[in-house]
C-alpha atoms as a PDB file:
ATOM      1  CA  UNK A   1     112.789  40.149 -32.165  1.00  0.00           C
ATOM      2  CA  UNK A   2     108.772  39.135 -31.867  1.00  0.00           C
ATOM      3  CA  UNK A   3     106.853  41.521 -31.360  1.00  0.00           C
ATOM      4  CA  UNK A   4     104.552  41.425 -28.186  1.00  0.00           C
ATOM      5  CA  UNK A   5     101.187  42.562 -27.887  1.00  0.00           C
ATOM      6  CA  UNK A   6     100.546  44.607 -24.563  1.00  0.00           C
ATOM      7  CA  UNK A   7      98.182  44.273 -22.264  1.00  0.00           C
ATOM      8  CA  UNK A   8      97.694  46.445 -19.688  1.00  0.00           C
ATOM      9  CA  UNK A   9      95.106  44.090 -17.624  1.00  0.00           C
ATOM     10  CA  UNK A  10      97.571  40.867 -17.763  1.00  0.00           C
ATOM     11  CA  UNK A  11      99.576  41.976 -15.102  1.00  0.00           C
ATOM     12  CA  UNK A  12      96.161  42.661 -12.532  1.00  0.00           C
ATOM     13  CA  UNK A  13      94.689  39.393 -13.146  1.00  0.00           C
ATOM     14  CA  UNK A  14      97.715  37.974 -12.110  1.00  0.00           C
ATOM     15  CA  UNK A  15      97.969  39.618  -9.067  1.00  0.00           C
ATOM     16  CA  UNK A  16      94.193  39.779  -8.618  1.00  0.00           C
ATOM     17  CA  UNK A  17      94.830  35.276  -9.064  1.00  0.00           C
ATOM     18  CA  UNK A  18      97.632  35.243  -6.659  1.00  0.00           C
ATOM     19  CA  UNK A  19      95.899  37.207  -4.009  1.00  0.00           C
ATOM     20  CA  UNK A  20      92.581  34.916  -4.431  1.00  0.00           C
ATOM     21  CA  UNK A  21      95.124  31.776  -4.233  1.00  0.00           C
ATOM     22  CA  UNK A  22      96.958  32.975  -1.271  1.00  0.00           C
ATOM     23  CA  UNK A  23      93.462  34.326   0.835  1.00  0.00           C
ATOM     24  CA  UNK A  24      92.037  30.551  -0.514  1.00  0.00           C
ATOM     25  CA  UNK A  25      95.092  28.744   1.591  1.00  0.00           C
ATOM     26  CA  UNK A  26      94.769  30.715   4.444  1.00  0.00           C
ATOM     27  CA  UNK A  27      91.633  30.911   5.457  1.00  0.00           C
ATOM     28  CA  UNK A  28      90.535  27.695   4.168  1.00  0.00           C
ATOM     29  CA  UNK A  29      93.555  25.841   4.801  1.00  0.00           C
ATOM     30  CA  UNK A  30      94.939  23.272   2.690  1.00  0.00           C
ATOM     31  CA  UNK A  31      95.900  21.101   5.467  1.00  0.00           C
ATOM     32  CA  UNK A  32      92.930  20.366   7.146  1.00  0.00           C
ATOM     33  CA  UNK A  33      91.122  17.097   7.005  1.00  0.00           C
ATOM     34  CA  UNK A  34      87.675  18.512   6.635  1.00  0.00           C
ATOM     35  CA  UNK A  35      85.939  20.740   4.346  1.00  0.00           C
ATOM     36  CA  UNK A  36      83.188  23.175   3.165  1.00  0.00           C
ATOM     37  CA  UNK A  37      81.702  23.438  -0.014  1.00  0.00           C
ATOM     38  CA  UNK A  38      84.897  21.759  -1.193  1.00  0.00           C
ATOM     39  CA  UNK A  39      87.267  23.607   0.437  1.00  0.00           C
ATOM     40  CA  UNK A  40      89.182  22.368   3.229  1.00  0.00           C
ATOM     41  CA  UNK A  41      89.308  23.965   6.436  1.00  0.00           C
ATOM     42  CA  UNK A  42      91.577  23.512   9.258  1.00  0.00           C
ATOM     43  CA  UNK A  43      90.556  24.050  12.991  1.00  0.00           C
ATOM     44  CA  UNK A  44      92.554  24.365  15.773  1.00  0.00           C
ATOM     45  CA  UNK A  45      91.056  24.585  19.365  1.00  0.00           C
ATOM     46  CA  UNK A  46      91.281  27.313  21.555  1.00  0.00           C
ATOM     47  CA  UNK A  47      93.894  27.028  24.276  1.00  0.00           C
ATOM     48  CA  UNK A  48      95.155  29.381  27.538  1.00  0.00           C
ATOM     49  CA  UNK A  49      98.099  29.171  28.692  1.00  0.00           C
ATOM     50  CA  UNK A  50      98.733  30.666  32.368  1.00  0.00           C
ATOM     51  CA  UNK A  51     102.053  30.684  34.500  1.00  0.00           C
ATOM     52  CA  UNK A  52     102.733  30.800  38.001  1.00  0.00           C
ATOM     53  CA  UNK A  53     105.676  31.245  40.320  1.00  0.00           C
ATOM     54  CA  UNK A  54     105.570  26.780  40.989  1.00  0.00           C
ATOM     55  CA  UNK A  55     104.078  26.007  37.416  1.00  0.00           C
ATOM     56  CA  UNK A  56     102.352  26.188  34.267  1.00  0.00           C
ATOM     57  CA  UNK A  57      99.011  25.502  33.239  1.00  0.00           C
ATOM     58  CA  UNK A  58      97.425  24.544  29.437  1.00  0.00           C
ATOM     59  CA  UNK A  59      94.087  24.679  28.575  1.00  0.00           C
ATOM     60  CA  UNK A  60      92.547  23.583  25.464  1.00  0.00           C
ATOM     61  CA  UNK A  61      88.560  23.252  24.513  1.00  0.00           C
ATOM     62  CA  UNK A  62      88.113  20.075  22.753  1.00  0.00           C
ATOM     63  CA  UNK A  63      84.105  19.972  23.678  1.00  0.00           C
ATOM     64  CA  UNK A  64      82.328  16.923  22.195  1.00  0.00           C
ATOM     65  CA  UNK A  65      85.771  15.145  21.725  1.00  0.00           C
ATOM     66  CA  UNK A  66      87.018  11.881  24.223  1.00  0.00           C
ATOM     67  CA  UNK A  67      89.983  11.688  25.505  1.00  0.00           C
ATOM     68  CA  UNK A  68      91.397   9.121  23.346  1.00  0.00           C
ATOM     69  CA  UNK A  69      91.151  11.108  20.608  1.00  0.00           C
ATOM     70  CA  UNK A  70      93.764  13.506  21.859  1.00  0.00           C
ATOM     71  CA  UNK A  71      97.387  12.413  21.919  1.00  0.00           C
ATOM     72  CA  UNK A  72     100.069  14.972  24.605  1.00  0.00           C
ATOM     73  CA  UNK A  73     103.333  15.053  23.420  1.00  0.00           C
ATOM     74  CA  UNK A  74     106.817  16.844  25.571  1.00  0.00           C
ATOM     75  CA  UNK A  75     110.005  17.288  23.720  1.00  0.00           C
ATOM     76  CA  UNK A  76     112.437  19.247  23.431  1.00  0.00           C
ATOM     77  CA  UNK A  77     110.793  22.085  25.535  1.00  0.00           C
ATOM     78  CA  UNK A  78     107.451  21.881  23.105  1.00  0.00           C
ATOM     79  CA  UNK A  79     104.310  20.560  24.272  1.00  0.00           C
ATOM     80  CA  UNK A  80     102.315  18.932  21.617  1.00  0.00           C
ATOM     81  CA  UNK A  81      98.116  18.456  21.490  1.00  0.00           C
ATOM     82  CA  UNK A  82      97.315  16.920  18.640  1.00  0.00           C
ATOM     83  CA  UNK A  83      94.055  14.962  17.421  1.00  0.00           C
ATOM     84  CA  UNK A  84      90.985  14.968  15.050  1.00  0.00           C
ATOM     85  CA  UNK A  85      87.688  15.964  15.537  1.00  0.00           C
ATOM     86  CA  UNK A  86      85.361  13.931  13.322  1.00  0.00           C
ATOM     87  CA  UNK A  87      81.948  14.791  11.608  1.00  0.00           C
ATOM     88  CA  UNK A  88      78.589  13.094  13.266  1.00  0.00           C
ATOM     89  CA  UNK A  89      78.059  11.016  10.151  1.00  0.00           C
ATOM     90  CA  UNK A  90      74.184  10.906  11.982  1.00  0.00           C
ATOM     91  CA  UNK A  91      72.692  13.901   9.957  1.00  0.00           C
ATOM     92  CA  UNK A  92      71.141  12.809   6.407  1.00  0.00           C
ATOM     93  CA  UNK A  93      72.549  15.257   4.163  1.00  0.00           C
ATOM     94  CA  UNK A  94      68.907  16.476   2.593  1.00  0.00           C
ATOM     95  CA  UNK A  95      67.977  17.845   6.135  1.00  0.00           C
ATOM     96  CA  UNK A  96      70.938  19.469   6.630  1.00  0.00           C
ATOM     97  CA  UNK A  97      70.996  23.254   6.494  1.00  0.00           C
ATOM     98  CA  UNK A  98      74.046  24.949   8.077  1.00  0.00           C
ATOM     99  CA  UNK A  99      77.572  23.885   9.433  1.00  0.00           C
ATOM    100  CA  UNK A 100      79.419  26.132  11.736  1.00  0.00           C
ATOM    101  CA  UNK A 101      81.190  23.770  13.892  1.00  0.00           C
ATOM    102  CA  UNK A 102      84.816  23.016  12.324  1.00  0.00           C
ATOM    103  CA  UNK A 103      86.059  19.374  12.292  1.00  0.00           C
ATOM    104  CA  UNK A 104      89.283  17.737  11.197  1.00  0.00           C
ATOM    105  CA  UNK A 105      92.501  17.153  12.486  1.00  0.00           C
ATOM    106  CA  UNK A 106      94.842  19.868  14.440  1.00  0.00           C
ATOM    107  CA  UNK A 107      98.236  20.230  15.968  1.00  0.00           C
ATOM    108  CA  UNK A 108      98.657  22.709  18.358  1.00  0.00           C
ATOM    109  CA  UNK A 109     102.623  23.392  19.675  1.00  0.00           C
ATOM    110  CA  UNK A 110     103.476  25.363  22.310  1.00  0.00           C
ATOM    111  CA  UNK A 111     106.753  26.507  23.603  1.00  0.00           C
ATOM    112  CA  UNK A 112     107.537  25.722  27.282  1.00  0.00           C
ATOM    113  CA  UNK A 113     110.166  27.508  29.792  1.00  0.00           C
ATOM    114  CA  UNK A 114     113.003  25.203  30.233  1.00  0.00           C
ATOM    115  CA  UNK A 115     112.436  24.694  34.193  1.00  0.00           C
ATOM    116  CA  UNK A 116     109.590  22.276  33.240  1.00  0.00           C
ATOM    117  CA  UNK A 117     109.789  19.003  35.005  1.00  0.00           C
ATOM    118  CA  UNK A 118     108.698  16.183  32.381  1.00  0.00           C
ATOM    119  CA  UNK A 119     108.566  13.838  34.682  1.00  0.00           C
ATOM    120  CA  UNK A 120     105.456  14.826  36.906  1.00  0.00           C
ATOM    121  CA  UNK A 121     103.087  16.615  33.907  1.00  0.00           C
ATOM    122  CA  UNK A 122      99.271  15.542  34.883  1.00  0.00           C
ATOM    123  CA  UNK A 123      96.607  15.911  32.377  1.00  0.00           C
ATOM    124  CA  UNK A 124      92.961  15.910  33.157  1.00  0.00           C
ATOM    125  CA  UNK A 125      89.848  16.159  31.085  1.00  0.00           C
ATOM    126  CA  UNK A 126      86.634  17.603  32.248  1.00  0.00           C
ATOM    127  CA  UNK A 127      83.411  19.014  30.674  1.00  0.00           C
ATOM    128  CA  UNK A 128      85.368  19.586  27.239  1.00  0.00           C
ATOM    129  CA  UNK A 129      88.250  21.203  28.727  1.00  0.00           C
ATOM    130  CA  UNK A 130      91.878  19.689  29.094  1.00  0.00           C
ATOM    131  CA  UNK A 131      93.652  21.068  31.210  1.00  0.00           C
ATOM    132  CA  UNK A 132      97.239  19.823  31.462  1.00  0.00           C
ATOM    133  CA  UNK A 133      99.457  21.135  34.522  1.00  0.00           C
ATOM    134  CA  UNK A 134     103.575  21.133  33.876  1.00  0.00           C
ATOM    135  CA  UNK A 135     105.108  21.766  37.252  1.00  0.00           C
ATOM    136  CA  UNK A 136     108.164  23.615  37.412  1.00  0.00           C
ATOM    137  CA  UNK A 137     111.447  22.102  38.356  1.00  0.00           C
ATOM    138  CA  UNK A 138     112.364  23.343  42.421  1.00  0.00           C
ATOM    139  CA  UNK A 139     115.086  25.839  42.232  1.00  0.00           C
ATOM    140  CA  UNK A 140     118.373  24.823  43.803  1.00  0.00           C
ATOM    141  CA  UNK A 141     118.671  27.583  46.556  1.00  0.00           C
ATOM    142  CA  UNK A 142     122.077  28.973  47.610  1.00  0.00           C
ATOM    143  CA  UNK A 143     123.717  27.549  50.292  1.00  0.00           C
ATOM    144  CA  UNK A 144     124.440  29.757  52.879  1.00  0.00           C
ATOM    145  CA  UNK A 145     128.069  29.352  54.523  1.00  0.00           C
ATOM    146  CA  UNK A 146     127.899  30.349  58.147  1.00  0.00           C
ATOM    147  CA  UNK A 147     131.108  32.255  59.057  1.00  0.00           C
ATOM    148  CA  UNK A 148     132.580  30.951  62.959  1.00  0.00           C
ATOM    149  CA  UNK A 149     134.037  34.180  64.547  1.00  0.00           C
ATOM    150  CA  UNK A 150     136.617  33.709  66.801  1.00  0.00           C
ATOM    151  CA  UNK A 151     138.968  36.375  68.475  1.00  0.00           C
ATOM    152  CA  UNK A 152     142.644  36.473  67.805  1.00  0.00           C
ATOM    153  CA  UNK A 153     143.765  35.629  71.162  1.00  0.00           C
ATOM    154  CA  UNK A 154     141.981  32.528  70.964  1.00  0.00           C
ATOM    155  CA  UNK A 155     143.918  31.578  67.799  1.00  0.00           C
ATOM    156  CA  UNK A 156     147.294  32.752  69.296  1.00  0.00           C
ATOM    157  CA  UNK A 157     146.569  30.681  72.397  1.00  0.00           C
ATOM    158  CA  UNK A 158     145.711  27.640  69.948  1.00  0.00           C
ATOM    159  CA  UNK A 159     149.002  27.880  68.358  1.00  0.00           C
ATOM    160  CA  UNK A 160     151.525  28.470  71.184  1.00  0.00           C
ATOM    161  CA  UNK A 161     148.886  25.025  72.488  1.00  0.00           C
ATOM    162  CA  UNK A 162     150.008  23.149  69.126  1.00  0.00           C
ATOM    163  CA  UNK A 163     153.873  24.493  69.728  1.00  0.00           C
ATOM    164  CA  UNK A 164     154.120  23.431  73.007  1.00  0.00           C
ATOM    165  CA  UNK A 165     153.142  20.013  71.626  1.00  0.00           C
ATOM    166  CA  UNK A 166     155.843  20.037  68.963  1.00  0.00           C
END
């Protein structure tokens, strides 16, 4: 049996690496297109999603993106946004002294109620905002059955009618 030195420290520098690996992936992602100081980064827009009794309305900030950069997606009851938001390429890096903005691609799924109708989503894009409209399918409403009242002598007299006939 070899005999092992102990250390007392191994075991929190291992932890102490895991948790700086797993804080690394999420807040810096290591998905995302773009990056910072050699990290990547992923952004995702910002998106509100409101519902009414007659339908349901997205809305996503994309500012300073067109919209052919943005591709809509519906299936399966998911609705899809998904694009990239490039880098102005116009800045020369030497005058360049802070980046805030995020860039890169995103993916943003949400999960719609199944009375969606598909077939008449609009999408519209204006000032930055897209604001996508999914109208709800129209609920079949119960059909009311009107009940005819009629008086039991009126029913006799109709069948002594049809006996006589006989």
């Amino acid at each position: 049996m070899a005999i092992v030195r102990w250390d007392p420290f191994r075991n929190l520098l291992a932890l102490q690496d895991e948790m700086n690996r797993l804080f690394e992936g999420t807040l810096f992602g290591e998905t995302g297109r773009a990056s910072r100081g050699g990290r990547s980064i992923v952004w995702a827009p910002p998106i509100d999603v409101v519902e009414s009794k007659d339908k349901v309305i997205v809305n996503a900030e994309l500012p300073g993106m067109k919209p052919d950069e943005v591709e809509l997606s519906v299936d399966e009851g998911v609705l899809t946004v998904k694009g990239e938001r490039k880098f102005s390429e116009e800045v020369k890096e030497e005058n360049l002294h802070r980046i805030e903005r995020a860039y890169g691609y995103f993916e943003r799924r949400i999960a719609l109620p199944k009375t969606i109708d598909a077939e008449r989503i609009t999408a519209t894009y204006t000032d930055g905002v897209l604001r996508i409209e999914l109208p709800k399918v129209e609920e079949s409403k119960p059909k009311q059955i009107p009940i005819k009242v009629e008086s039991s002598k009126v029913i006799e007299a109709e069948e002594k009618a049809e006996e006589k006939k006989e």
